[in-house]
Protein backbone atom coordinates (compact mmCIF):
# COMPACT_ATOMS: atom_id res chain seq x y z
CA UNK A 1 0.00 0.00 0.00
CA UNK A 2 3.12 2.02 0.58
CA UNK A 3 3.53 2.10 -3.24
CA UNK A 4 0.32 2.68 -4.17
CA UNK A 5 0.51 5.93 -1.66
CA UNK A 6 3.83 7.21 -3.07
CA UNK A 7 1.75 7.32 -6.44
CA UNK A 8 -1.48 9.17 -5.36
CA UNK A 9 1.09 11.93 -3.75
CA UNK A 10 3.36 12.13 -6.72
CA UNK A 11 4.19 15.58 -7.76
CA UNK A 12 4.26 15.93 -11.10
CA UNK A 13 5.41 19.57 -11.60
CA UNK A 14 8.51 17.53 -10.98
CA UNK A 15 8.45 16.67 -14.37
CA UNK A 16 5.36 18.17 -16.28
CA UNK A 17 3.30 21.36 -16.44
CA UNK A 18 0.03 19.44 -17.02
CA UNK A 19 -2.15 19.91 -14.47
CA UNK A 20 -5.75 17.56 -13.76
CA UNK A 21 -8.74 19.55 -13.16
CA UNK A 22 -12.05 17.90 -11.38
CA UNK A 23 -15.02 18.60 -13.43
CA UNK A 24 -18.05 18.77 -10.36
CA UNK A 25 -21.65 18.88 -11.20
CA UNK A 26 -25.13 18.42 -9.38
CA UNK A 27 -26.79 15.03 -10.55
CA UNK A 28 -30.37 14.06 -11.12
CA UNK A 29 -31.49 14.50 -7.74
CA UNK A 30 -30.28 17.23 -7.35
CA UNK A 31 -28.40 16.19 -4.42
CA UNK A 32 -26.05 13.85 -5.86
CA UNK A 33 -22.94 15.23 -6.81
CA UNK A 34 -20.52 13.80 -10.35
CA UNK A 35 -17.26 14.60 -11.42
CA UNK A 36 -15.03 13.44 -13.58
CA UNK A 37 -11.30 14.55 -14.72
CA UNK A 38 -8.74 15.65 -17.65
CA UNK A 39 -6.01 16.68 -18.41
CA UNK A 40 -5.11 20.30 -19.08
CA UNK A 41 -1.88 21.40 -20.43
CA UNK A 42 -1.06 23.91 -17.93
CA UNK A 43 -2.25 25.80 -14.54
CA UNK A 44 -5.17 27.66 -14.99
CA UNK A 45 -6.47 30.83 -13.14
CA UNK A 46 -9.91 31.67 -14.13
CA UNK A 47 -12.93 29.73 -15.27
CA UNK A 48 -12.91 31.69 -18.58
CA UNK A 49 -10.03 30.35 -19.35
CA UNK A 50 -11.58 26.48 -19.11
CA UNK A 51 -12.92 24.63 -21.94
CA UNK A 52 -16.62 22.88 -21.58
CA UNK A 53 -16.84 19.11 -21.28
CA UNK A 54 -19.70 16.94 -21.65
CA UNK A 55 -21.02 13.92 -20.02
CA UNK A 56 -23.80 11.32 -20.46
CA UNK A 57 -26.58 12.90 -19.02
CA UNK A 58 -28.58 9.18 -19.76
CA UNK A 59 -26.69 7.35 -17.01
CA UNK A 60 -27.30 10.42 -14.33
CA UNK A 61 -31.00 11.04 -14.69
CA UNK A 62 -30.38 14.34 -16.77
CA UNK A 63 -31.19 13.35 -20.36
CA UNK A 64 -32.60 10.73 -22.53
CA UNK A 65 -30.86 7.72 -24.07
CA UNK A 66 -31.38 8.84 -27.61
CA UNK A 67 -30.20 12.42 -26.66
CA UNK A 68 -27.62 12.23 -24.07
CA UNK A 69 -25.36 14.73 -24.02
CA UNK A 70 -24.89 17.30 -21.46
CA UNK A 71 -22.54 20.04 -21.61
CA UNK A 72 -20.41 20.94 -18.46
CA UNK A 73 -19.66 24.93 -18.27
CA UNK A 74 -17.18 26.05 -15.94
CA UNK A 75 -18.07 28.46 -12.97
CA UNK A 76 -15.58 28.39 -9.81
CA UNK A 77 -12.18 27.05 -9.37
CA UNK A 78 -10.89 25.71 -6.25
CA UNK A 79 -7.01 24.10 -5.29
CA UNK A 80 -7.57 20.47 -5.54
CA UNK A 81 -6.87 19.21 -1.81
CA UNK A 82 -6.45 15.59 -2.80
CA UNK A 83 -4.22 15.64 -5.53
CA UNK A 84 -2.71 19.20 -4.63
CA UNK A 85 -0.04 21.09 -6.47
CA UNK A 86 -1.56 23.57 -9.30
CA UNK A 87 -4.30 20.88 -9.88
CA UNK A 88 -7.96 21.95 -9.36
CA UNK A 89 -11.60 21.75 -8.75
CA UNK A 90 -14.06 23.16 -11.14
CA UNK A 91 -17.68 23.54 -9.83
CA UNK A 92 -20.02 23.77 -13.08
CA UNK A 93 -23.33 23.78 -14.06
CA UNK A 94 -25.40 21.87 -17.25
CA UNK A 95 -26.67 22.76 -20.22
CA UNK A 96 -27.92 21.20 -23.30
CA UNK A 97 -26.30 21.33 -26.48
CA UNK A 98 -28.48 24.00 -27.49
CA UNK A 99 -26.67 26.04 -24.61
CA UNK A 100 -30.20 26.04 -22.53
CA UNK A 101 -29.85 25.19 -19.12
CA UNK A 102 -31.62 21.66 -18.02
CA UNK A 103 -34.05 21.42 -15.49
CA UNK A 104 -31.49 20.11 -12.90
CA UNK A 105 -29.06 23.64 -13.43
CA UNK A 106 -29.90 25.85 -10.38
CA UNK A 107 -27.56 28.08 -10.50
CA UNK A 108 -28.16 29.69 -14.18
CA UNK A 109 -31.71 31.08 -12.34
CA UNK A 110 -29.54 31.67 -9.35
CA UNK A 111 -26.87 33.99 -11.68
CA UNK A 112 -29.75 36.11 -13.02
CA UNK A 113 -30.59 37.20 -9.39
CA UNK A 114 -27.21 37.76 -8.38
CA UNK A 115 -26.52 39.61 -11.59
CA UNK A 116 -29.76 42.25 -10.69
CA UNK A 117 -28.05 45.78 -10.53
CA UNK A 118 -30.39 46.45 -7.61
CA UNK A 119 -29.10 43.13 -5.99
CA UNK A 120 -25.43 43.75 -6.84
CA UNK A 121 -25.46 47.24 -5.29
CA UNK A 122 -26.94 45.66 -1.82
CA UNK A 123 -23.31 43.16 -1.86
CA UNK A 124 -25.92 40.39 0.23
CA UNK A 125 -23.72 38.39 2.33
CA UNK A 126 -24.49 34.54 3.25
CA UNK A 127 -22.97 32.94 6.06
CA UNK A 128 -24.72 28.94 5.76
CA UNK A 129 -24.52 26.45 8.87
CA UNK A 130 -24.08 23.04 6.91
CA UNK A 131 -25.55 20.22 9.63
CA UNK A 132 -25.24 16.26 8.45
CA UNK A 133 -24.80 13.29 9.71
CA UNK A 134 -21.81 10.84 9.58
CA UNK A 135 -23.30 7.02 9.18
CA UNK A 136 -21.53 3.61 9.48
CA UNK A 137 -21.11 1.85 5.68
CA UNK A 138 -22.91 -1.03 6.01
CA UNK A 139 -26.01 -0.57 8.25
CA UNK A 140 -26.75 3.38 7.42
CA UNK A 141 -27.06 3.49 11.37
CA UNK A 142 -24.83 6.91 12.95
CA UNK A 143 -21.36 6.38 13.29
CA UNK A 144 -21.16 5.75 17.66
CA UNK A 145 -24.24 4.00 18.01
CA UNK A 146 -24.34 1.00 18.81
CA UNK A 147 -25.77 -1.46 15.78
CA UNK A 148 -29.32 -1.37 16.43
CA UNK A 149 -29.26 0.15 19.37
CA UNK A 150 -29.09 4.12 20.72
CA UNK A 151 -27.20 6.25 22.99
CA UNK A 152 -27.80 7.99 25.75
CA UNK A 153 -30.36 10.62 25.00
CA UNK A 154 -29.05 14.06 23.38
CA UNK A 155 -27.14 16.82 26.08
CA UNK A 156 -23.38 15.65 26.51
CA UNK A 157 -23.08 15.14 22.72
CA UNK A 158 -23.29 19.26 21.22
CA UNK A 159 -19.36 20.45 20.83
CA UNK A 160 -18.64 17.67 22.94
CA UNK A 161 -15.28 15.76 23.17
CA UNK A 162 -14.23 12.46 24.39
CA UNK A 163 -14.51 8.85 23.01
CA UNK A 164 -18.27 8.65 24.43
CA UNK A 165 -19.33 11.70 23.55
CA UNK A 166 -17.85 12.66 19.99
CA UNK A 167 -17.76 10.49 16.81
CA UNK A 168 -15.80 10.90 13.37
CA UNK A 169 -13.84 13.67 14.29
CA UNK A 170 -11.27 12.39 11.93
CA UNK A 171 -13.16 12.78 9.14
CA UNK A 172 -14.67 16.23 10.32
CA UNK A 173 -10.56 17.77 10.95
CA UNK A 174 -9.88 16.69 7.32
CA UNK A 175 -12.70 17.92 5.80
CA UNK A 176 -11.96 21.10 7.55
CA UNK A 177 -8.35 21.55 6.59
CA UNK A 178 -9.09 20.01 2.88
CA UNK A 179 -12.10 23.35 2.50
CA UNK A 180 -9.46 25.71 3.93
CA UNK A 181 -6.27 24.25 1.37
CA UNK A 182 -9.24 24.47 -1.57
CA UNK A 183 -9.75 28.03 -0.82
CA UNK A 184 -13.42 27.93 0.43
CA UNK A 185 -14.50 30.52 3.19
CA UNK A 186 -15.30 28.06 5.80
CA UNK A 187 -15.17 29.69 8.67
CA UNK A 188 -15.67 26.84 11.20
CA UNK A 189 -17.30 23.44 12.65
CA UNK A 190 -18.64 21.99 15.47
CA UNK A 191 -20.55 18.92 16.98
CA UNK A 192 -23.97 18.89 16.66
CA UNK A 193 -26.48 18.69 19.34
CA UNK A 194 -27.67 14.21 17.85
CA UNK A 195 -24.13 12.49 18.20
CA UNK A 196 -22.71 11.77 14.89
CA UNK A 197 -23.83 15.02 13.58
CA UNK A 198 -21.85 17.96 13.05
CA UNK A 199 -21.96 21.39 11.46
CA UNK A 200 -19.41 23.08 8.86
CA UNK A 201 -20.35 26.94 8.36
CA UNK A 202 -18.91 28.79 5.33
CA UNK A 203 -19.06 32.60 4.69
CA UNK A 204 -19.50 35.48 5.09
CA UNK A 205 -19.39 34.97 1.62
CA UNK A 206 -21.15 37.10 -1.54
CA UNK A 207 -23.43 36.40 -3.92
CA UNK A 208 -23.51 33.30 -5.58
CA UNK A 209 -19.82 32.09 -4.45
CA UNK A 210 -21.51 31.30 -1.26
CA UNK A 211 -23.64 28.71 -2.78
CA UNK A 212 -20.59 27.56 -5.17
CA UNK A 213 -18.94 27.09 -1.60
CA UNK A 214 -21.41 24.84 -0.07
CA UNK A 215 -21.49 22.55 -3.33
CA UNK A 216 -17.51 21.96 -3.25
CA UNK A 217 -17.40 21.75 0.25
CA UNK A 218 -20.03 18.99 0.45
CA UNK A 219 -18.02 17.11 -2.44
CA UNK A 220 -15.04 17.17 -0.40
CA UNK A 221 -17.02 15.86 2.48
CA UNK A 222 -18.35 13.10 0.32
CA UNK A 223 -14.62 12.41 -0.86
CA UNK A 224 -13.25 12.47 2.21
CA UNK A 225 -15.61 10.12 3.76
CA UNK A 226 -15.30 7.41 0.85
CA UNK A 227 -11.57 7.59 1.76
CA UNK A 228 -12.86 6.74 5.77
CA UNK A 229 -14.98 4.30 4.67
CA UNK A 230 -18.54 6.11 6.53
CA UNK A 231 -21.25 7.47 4.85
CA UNK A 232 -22.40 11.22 5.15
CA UNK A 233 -26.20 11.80 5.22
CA UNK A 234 -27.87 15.30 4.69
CA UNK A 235 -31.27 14.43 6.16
CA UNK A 236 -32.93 16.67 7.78
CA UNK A 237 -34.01 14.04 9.86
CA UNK A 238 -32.33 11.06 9.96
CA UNK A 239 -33.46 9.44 13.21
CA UNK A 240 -37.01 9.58 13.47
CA UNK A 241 -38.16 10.67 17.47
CA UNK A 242 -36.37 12.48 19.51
CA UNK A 243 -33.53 13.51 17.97
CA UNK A 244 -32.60 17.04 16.39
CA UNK A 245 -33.04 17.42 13.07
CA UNK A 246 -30.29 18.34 10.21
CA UNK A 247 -30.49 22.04 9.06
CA UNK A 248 -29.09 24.16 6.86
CA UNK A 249 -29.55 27.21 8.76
CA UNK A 250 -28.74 30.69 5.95
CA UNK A 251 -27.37 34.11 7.79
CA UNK A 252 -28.25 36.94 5.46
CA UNK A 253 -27.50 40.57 5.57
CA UNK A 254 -27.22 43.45 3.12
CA UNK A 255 -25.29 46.48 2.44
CA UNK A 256 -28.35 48.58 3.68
CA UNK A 257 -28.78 46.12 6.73
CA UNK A 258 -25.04 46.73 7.73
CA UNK A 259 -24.97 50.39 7.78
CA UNK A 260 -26.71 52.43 10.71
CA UNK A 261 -30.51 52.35 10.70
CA UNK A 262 -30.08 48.61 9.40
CA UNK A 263 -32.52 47.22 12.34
CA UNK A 264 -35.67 49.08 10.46
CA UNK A 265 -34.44 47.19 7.11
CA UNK A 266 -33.97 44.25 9.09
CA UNK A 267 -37.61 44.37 9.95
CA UNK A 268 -38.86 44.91 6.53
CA UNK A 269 -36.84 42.28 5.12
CA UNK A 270 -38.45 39.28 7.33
CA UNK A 271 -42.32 40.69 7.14
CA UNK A 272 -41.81 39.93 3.05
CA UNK A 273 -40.21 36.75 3.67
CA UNK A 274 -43.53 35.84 6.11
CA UNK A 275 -45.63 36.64 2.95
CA UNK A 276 -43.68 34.23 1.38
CA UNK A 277 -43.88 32.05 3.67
CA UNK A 278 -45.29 28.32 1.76
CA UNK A 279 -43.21 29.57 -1.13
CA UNK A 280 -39.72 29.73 0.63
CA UNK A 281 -40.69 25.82 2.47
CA UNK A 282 -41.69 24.84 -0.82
CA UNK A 283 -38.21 25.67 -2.12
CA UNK A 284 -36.24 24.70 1.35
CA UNK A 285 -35.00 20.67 1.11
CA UNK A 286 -37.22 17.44 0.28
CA UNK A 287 -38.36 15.74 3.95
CA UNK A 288 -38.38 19.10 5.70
CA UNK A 289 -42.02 18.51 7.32
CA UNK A 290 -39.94 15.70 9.26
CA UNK A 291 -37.73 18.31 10.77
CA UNK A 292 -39.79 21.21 11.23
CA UNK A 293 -41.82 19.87 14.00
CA UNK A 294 -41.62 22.87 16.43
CA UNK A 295 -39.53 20.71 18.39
CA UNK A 296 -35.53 19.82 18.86
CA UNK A 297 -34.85 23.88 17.99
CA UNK A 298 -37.25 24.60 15.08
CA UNK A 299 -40.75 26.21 14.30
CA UNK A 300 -43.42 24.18 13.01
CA UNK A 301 -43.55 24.11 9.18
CA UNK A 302 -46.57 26.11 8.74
CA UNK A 303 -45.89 28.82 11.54
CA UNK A 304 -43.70 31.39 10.58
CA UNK A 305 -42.45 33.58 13.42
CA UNK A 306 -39.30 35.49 14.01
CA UNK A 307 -37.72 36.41 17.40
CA UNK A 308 -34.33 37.47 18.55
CA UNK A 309 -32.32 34.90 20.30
CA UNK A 310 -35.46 32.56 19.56
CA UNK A 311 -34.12 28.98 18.17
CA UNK A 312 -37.27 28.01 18.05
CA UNK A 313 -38.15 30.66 15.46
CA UNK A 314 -38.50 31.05 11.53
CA UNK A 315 -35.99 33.75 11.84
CA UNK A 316 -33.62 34.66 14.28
CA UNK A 317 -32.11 38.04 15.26
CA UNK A 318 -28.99 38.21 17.28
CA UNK A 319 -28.54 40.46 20.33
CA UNK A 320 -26.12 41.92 18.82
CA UNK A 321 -27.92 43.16 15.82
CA UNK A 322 -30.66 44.48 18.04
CA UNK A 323 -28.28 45.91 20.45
CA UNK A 324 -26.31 47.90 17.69
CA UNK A 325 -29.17 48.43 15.54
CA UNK A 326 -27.41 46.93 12.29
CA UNK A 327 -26.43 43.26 11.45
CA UNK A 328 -27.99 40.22 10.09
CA UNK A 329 -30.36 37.37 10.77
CA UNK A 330 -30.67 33.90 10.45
CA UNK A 331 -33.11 31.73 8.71
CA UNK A 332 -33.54 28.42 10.14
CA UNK A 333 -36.21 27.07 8.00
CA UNK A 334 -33.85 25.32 5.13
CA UNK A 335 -32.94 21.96 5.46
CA UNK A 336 -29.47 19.84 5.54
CA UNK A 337 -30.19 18.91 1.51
CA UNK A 338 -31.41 22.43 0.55
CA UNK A 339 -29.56 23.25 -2.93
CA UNK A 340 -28.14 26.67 -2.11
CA UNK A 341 -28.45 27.84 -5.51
CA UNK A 342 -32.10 28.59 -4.54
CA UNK A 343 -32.19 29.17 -0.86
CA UNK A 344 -29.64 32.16 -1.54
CA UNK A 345 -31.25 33.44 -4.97
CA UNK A 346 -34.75 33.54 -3.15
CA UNK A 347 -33.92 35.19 -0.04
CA UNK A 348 -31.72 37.87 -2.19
CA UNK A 349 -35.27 37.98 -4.32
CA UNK A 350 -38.25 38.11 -1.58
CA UNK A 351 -35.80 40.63 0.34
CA UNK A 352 -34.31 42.71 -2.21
CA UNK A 353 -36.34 42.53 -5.65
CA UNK A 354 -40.18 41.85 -4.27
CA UNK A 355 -42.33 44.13 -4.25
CA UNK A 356 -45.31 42.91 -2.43
């Protein structure tokens, strides 16, 4: 295996400028994530400077037999933590040949809102809470519990360390360090509240890079956790009973909501998102009605209320934003498989764009 390892590390600006770029897409799910690689003949700065690829869109839900090809355009680039050196990660999105974006390609609606001159001048920045769940291989069951079996009910397990109280933090440390090498604003983890779930956040970050962000740094996860052998889960609930949920919980402010007199904007900004309300949980992760219970930290699905320092609340304000007058808020309604694509593109839209 020593060999083998030697030749997954090699360095080959040693002896070559080629580099290998990772082609990433979002499947036909739209939670599964594909990539493939090739070849390029030298580093590469900018996705403009990228070609397209195309894949069979047949074999990933995306496109008929008869008419299977997909093109791949090229949207972020991020260092390539597992085979390092100038080599890279390319987040795209799908289109057909035609150059029309399939059903599947979020993020072509998403660019339209970002692109808004009324949404660029606001600079929205997202700071998303990524919860999921780390699962043994074989039985789908939480990595720490016992096979069949559960722990001791929820309490010592939220940031908690030790051997019976914190579980994959292996694979967690990685992931972290691998985001930060890739050059993805994640800005920190913890352990979650059910043991063997955790939380990544990323941000602040603006725009649409934020959701570019959350779609890398959920492949690395998924990479990362092939290498350990576990399975990651983004259910929002995994464990049925009495166990928290997995969120996906979006902080959101704009230039208007930063600057002095932002509280009033604030305000504004969350009584057009309650109008909203069955549109935005419509739009917020498949299986959500399992989470949003008004239990475990959450308002029930059809209730939408807002409180500071409530987390049992739509929306949250911080004391701090109510103490300075200015800030952000957090909406906790989006779920661990949310596509970010949308949940940033419609807050920027019900908050910035709407006019009710």
């Amino acid at each position: 295996m020593s060999n083998l390892s030697d030749l997954v590390n090699l360095n080959l600006s040693d002896t070559t400028d080629k580099i290998i770029a990772e082609y990433i897409w979002v499947g036909g799910s739209g939670m599964d994530m594909r990539s493939k690689a090739r070849t390029l003949s030298g580093p590469v700065k900018d996705p403009s400077e990228l070609p397209k690829w195309n894949y069979d869109g047949s074999s990933t839900g995306q496109a008929p037999g008869e008419d299977s090809e997909v093109i791949l355009y090229p949207q972020a680039i991020f260092k390539d933590p597992f085979r390092r050196g100038d080599n890279i990660l390319v987040m795209c999105d799908a289109y057909t040949p035609a150059g029309e974006p399939i059903p599947t390609n979020k993020r072509h609606a998403a660019a339209k809102v970002f692109s808004h001159p009324d949404v660029v001048a606001e600079v929205p920045w997202y700071g998303i809470e990524q919860e999921y769940t780390l699962l043994q291989k074989d039985v789908k069951w939480p990595v720490g519990w016992p096979i069949g079996g559960f722990p001791g009910p929820q309490g010592p397990y939220y940031c908690g360390i030790g051997a019976d109280k914190s579980f994959g933090r292996d694979v967690v440390d990685s992931h972290y360090k691998a985001c930060l090498y890739a050059g993805i604003n994640i800005s920190g983890i913890n352990g979650e509240v059910m043991p063997g779930q955790w939380e990544f956040q990323v941000g602040p970050a603006v725009g649409i890079s934020a959701a570019d962000e959350i779609w890398v740094a959920r492949y690395i996860l998924e990479r990362i956790t092939e290498i350990a052998g576990v399975v990651v889960s983004f259910d929002p609930k995994p464990i049925p009973g009495d166990w928290n949920g997995a969120g996906a919980h979006c902080n959101y402010s704009t230039k208007t909501m930063r600057e002095e007199g932002g509280y009033e904007i604030i305000k504004k900004a969350i009584d057009k998102l309650g109008l909203r309300h069955k549109e935005h949980i419509a739009a917020y992760g498949e299986g959500n009605e399992r989470r949003l219970t008004g239990h475990h930290e959450t308002a029930d699905i059809n209730t939408f209320l807002w409180g500071v320092a409530n987390r049992g609340a739509s929306i949250r304000v911080g004391r701090d934003t109510e103490k300075e007058g200015k800030g952000y808020f957090e909406d906790r309604r989006p779920a661990s498989n949310m596509d970010p694509y949308i949940v940033t593109s419609m807050i920027a839209e019900t908050t910035i764009l709407w006019n009710p």
